[in-house]
N, C-alpha and C. Protein backbone atom coordinates (compact mmCIF):
# COMPACT_ATOMS: atom_id res chain seq x y z
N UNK A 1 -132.46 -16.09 66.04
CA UNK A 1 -131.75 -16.11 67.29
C UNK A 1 -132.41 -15.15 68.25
N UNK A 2 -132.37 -15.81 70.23
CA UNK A 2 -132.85 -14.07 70.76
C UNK A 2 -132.25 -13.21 70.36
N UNK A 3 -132.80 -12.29 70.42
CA UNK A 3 -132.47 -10.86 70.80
C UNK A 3 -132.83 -10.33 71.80
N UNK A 4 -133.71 -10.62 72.67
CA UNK A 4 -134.04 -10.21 74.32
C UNK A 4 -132.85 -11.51 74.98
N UNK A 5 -133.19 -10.73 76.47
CA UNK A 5 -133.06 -11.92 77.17
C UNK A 5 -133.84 -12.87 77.67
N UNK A 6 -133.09 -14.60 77.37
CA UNK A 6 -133.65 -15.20 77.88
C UNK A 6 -133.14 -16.60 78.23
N UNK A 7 -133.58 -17.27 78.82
CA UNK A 7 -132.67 -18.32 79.67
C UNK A 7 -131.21 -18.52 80.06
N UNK A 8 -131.77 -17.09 81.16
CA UNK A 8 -130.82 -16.54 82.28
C UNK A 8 -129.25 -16.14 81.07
N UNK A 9 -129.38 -15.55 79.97
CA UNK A 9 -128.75 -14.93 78.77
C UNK A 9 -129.04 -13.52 78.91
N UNK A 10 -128.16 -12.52 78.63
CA UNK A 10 -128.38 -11.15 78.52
C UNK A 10 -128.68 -11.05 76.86
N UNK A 11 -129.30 -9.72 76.27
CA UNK A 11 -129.00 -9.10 75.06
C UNK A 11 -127.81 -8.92 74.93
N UNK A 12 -126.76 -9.03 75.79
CA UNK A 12 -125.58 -8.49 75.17
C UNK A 12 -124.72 -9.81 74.53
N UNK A 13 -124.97 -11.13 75.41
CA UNK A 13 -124.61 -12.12 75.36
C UNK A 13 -125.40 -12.55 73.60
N UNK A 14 -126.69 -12.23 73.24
CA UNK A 14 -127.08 -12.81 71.60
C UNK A 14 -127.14 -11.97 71.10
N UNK A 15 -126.23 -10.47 71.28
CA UNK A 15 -125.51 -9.64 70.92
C UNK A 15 -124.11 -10.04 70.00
N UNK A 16 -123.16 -10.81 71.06
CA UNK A 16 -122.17 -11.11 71.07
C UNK A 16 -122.42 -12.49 70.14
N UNK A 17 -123.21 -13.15 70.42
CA UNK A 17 -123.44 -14.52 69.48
C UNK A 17 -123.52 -13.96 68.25
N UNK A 18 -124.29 -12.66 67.80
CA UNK A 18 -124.89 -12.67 66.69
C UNK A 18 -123.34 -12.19 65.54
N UNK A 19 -122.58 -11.39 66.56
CA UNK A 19 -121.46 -10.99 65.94
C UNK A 19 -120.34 -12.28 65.76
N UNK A 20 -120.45 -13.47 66.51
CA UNK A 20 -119.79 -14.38 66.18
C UNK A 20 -120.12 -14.96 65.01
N UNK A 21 -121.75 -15.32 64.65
CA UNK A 21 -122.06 -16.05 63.40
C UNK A 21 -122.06 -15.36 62.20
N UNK A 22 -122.06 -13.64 62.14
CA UNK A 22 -122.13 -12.73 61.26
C UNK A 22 -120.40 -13.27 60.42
N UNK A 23 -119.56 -13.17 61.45
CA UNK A 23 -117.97 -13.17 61.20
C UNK A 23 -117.48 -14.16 60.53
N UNK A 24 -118.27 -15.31 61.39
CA UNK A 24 -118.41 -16.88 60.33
C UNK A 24 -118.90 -16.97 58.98
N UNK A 25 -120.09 -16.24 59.05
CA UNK A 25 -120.41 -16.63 57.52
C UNK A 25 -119.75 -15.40 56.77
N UNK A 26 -119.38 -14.00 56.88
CA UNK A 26 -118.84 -13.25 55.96
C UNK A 26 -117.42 -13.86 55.64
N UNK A 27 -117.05 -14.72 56.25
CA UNK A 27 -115.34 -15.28 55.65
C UNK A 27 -115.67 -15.95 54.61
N UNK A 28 -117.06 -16.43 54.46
CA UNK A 28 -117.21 -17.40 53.37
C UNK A 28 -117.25 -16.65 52.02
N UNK A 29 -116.09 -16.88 50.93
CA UNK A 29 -116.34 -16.23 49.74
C UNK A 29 -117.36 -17.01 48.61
N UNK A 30 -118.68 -16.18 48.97
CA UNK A 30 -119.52 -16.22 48.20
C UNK A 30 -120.71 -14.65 47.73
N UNK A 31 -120.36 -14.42 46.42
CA UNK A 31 -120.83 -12.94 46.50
C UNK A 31 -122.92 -13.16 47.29
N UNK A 32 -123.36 -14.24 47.13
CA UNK A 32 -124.87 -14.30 47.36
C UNK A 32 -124.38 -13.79 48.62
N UNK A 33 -124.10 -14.22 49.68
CA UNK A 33 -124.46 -14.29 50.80
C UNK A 33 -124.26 -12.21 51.41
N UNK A 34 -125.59 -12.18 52.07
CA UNK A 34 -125.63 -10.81 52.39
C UNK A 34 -125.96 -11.38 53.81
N UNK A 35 -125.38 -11.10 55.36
CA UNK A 35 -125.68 -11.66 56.24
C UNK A 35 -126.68 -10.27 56.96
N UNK A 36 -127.55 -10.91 57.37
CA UNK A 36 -129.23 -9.85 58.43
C UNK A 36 -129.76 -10.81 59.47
N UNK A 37 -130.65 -10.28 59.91
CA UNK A 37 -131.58 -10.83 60.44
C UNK A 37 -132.68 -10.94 59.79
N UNK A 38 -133.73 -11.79 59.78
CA UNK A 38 -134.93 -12.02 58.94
C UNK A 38 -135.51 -10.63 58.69
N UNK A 39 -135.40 -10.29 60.14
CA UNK A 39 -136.16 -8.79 60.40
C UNK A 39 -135.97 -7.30 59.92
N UNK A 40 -134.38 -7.71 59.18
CA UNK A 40 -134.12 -6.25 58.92
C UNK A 40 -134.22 -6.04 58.00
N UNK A 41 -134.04 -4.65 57.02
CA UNK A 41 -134.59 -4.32 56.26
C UNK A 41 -133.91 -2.84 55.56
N UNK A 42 -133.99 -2.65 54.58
CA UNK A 42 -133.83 -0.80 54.64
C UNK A 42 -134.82 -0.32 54.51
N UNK A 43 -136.20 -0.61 54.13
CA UNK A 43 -137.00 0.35 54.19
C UNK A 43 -137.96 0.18 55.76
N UNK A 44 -139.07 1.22 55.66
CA UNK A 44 -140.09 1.06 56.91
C UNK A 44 -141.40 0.25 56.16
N UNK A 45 -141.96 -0.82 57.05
CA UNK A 45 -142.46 -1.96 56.81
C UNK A 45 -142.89 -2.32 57.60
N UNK A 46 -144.48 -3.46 57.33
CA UNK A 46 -144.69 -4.19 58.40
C UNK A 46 -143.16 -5.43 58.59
N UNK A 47 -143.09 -5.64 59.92
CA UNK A 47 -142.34 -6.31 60.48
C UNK A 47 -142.36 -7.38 59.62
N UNK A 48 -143.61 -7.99 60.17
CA UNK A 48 -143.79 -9.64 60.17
C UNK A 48 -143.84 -10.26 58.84
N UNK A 49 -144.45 -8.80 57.65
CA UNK A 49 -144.20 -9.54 56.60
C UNK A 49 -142.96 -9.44 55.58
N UNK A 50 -141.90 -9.04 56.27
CA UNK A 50 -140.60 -8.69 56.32
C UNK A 50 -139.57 -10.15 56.69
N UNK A 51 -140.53 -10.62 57.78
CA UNK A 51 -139.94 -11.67 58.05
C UNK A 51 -139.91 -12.89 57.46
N UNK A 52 -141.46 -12.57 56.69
CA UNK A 52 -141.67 -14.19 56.19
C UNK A 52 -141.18 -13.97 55.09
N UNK A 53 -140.96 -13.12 54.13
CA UNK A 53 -140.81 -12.69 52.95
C UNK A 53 -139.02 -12.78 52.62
N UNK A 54 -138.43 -12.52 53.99
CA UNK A 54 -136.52 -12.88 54.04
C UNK A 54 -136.58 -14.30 54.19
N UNK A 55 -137.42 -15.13 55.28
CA UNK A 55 -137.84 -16.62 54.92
C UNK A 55 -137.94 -17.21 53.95
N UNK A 56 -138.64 -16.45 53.40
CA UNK A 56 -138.86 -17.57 51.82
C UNK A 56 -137.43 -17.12 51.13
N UNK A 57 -137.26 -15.89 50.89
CA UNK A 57 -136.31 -15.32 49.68
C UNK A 57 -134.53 -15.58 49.97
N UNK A 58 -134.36 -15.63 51.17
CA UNK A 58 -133.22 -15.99 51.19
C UNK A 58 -132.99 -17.08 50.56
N UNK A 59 -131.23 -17.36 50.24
CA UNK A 59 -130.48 -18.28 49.20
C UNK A 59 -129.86 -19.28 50.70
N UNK A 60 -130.30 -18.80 52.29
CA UNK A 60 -130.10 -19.56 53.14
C UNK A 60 -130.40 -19.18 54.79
N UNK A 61 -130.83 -19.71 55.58
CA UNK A 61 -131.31 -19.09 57.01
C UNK A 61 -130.23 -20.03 57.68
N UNK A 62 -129.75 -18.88 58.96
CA UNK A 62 -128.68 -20.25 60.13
C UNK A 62 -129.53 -19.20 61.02
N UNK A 63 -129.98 -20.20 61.93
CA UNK A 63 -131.24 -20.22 62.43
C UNK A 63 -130.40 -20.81 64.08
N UNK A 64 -130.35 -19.42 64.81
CA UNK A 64 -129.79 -20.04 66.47
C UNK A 64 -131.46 -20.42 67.10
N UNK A 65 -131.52 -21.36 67.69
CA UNK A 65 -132.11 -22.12 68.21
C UNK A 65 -132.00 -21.91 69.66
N UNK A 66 -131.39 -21.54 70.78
CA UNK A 66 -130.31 -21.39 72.07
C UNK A 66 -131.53 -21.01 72.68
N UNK A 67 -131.74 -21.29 74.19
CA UNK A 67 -133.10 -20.55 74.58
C UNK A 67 -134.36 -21.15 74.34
N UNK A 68 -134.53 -21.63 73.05
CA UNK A 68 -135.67 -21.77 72.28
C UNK A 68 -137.30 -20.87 72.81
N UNK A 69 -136.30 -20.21 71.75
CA UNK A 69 -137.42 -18.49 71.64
C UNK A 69 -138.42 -19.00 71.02
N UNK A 70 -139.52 -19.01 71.31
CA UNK A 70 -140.67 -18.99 70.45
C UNK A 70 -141.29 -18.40 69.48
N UNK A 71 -140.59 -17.07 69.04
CA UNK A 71 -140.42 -16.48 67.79
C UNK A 71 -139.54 -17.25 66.81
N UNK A 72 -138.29 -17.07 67.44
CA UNK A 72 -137.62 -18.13 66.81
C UNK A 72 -138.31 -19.27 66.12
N UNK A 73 -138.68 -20.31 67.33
CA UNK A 73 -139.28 -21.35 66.73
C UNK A 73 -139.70 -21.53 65.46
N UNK A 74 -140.79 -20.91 65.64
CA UNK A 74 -141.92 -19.92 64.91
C UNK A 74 -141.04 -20.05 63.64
N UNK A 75 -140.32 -18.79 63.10
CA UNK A 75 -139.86 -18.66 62.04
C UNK A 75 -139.11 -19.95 61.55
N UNK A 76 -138.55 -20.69 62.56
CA UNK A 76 -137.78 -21.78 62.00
C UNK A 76 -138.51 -22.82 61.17
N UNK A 77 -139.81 -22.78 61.78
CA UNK A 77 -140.74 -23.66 61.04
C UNK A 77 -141.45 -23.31 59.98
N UNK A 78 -141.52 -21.93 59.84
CA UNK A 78 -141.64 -21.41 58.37
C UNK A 78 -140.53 -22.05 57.37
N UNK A 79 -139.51 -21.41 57.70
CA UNK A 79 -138.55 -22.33 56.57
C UNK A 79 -138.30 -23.45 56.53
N UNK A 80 -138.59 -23.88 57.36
CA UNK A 80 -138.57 -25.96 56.97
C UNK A 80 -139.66 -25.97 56.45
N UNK A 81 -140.60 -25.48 56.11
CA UNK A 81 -141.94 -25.90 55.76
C UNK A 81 -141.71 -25.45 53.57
N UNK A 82 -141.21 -24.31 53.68
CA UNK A 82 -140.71 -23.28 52.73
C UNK A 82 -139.51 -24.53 51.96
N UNK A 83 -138.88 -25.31 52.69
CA UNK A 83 -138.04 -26.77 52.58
C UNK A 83 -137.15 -25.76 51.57
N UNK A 84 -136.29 -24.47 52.59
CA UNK A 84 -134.79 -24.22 51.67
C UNK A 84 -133.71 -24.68 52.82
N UNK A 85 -132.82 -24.00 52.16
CA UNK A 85 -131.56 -24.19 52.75
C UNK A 85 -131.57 -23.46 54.27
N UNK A 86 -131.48 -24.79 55.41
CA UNK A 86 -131.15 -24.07 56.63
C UNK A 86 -130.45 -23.96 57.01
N UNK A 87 -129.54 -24.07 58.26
CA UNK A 87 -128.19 -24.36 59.15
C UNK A 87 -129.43 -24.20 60.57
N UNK A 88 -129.08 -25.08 61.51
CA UNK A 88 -129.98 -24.56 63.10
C UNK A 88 -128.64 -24.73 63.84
N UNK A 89 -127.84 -23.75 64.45
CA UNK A 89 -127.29 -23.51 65.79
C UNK A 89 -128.10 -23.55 66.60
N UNK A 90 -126.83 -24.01 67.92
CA UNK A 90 -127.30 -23.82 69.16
C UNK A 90 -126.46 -23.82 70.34
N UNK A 91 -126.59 -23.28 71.17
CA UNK A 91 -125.33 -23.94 72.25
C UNK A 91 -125.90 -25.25 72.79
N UNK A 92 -124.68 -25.01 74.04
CA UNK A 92 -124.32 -26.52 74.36
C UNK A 92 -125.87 -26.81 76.11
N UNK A 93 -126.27 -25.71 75.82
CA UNK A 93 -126.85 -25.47 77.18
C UNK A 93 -128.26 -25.84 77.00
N UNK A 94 -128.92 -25.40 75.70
CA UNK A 94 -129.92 -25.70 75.23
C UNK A 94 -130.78 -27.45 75.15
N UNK A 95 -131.56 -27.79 75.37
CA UNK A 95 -131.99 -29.24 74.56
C UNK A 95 -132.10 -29.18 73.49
N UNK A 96 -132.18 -30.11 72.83
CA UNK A 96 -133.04 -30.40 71.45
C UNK A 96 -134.41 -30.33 71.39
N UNK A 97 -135.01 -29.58 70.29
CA UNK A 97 -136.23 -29.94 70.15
C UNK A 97 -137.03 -30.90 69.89
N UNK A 98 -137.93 -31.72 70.06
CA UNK A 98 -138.16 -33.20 69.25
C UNK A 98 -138.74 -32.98 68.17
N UNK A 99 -138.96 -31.50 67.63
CA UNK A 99 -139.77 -31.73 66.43
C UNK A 99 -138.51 -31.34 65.47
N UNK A 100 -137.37 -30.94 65.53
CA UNK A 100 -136.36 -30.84 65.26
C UNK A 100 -135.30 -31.35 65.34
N UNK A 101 -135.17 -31.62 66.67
CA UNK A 101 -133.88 -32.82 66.93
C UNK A 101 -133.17 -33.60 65.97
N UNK A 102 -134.30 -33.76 64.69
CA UNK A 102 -133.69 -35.17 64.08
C UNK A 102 -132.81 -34.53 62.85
N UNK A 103 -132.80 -32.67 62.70
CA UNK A 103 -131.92 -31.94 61.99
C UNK A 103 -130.56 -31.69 62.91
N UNK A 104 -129.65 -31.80 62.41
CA UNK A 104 -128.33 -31.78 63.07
C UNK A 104 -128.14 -30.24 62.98
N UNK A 105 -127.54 -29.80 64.07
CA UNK A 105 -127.28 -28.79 64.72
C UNK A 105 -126.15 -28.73 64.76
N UNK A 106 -125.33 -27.11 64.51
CA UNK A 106 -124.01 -26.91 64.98
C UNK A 106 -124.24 -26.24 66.58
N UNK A 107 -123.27 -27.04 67.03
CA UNK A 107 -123.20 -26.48 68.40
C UNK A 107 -121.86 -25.69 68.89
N UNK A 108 -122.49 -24.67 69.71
CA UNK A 108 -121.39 -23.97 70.62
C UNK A 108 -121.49 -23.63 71.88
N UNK A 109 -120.17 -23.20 72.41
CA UNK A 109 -120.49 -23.66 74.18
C UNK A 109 -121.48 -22.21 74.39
N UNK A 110 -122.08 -21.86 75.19
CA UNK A 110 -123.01 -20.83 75.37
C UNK A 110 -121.58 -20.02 76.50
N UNK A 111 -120.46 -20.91 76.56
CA UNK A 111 -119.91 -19.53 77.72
C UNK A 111 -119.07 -18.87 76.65
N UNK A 112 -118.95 -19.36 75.53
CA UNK A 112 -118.05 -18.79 74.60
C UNK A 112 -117.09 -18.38 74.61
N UNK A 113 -116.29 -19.22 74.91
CA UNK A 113 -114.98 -19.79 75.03
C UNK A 113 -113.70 -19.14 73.86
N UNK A 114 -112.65 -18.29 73.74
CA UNK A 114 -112.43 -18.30 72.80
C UNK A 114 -112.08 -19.35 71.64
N UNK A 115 -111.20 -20.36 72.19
CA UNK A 115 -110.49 -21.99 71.22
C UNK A 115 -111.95 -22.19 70.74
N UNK A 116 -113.09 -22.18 71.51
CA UNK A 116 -114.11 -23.04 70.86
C UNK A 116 -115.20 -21.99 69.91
N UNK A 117 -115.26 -20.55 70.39
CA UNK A 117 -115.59 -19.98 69.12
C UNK A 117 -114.72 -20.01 67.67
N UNK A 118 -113.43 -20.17 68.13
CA UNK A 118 -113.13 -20.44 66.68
C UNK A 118 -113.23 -21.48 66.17
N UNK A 119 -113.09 -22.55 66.47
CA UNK A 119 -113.32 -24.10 66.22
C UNK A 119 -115.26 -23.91 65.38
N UNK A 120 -115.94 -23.31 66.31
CA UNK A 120 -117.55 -23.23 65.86
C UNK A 120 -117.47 -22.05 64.47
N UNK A 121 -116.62 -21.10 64.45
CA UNK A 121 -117.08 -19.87 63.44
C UNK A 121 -116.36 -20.92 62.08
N UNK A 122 -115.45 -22.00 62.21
CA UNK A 122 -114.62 -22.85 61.33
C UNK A 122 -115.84 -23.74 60.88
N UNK A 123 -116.36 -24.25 61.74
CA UNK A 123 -117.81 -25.81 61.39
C UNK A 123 -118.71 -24.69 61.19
N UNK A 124 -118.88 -23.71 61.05
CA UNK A 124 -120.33 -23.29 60.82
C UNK A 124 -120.41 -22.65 59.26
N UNK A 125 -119.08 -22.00 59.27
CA UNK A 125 -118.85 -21.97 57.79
C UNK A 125 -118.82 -22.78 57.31
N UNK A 126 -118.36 -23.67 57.16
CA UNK A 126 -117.86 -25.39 56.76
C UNK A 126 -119.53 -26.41 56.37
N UNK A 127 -120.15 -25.31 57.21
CA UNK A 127 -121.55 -26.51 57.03
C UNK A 127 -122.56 -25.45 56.17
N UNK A 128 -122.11 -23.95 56.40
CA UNK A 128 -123.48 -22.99 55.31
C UNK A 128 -122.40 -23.61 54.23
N UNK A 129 -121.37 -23.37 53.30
CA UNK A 129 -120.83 -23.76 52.62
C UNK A 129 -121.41 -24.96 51.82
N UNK A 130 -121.07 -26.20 52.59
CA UNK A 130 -121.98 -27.25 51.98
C UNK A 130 -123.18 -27.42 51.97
N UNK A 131 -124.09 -26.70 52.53
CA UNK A 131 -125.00 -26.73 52.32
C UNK A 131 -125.66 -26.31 51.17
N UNK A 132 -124.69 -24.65 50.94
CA UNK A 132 -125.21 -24.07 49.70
C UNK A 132 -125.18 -24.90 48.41
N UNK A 133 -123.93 -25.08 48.58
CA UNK A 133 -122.95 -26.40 47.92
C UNK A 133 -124.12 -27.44 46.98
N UNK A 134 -124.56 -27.92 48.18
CA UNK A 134 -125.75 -28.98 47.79
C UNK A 134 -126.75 -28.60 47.34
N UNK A 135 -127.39 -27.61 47.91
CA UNK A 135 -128.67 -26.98 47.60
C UNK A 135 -128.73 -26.59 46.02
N UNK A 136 -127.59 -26.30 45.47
CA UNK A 136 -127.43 -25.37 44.18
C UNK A 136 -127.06 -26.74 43.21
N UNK A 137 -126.76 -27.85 43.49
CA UNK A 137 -125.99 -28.94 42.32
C UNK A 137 -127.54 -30.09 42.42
N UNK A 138 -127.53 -30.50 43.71
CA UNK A 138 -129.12 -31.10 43.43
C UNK A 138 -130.46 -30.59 44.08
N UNK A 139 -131.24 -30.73 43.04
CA UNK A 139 -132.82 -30.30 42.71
C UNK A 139 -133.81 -30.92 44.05
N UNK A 140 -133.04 -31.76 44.37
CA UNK A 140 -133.80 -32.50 45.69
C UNK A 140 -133.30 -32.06 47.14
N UNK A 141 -132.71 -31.45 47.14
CA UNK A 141 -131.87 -30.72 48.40
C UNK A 141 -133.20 -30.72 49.18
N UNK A 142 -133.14 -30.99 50.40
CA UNK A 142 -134.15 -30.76 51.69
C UNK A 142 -133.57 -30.89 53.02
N UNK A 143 -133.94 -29.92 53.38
CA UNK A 143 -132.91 -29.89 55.08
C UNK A 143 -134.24 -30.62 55.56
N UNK A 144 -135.49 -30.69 55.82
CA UNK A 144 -136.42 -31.56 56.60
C UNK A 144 -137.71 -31.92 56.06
N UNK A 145 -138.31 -31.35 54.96
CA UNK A 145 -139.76 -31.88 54.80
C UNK A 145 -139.60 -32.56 53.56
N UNK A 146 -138.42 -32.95 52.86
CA UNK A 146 -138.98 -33.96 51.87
C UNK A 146 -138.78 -35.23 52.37
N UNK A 147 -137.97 -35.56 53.58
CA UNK A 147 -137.41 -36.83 54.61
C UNK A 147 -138.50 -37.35 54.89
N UNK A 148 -139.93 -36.73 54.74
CA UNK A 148 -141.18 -37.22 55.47
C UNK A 148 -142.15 -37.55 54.12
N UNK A 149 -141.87 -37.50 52.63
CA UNK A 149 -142.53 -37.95 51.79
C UNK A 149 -142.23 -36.50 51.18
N UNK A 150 -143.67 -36.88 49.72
CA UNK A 150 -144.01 -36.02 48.48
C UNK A 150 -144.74 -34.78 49.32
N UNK A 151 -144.25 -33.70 48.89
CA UNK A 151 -145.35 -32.21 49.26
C UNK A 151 -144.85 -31.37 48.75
N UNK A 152 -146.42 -30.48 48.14
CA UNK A 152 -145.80 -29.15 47.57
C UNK A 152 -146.07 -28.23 48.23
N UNK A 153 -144.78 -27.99 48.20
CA UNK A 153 -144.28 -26.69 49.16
C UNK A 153 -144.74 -25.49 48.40
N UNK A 154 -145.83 -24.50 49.62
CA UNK A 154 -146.12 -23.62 49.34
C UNK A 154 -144.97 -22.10 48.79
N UNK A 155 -145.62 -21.46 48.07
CA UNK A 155 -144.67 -20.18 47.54
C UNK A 155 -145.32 -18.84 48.21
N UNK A 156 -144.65 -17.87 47.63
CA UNK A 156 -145.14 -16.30 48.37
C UNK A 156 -144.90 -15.45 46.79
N UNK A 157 -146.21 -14.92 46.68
CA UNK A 157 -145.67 -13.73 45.09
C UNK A 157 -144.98 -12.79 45.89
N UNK A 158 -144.27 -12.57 45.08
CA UNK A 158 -142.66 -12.28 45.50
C UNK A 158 -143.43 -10.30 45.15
């Protein structure tokens, strides 16, 4: 998700987003789920390989899309490539991507509304849930690159 500003969005505004989706997924009782950003960390580290390394290792990424940050991007296409468990938010203000588009998106209004943040923090749990759901019962689970044929998906020594 940003974290600067951008398309005419403050930091405080994917500030405020980030504390909406944090709230959503900690209601979900599941001990895996530890909610961060790719980026964070407790120790001092290179960044970037911090990032790819929460990419691969996470048990799931919800991935705001809003803006379409090019970091963002970026990382989003690491983990579709990585073919785990995603979720892609977005608001309502945003387009679709076409190289993405054809993954379904939870959406929320970008003025953030209260009725409709709760309605979104309800479907967003509702969809990491099943997702995990799926990901963990079948072996074929793919949010986007097995839809396009056979590939082996690269790994990271851990």
């Amino acid at each position: 998700m940003p974290i600067s500003p951008i398309d005419g969005c403050s930091a405080e505004h994917w500030t405020e987003v980030k504390t909406i989706i944090t709230d959503a997924i900690e209601c979900i009782e599941d001990p895996r789920l530890k909610v961060r950003l790719v980026s964070d960390a407790d120790d001092v580290g290179v960044i970037q390989k911090r990032i790819v390394q929460n990419l691969y290792s996470s048990d799931i990424v919800v991935c705001d899309v809003s803006g379409k940050n090019p970091n963002v991007m970026f990382e989003l296409g690491m983990r579709l490539a990585f073919d785990k468990p995603t979720v892609i938010v977005k608001d309502d203000k945003t387009e679709y991507s076409f190289d993405t588009g054809v993954i379904e998106h939870v959406p929320y209004r970008r003025d953030l509304r209260f009725a409709s943040v709760v309605a979104f923090k309800k479907h967003l749990a509702d969809k990491v849930t099943a997702t995990l759901k799926d990901a963990a019962k079948n072996p074929d689970h793919s949010t986007f690159l097995k839809n396009f044929g056979t590939f082996s998906v690269a790994s990271l020594k851990q």
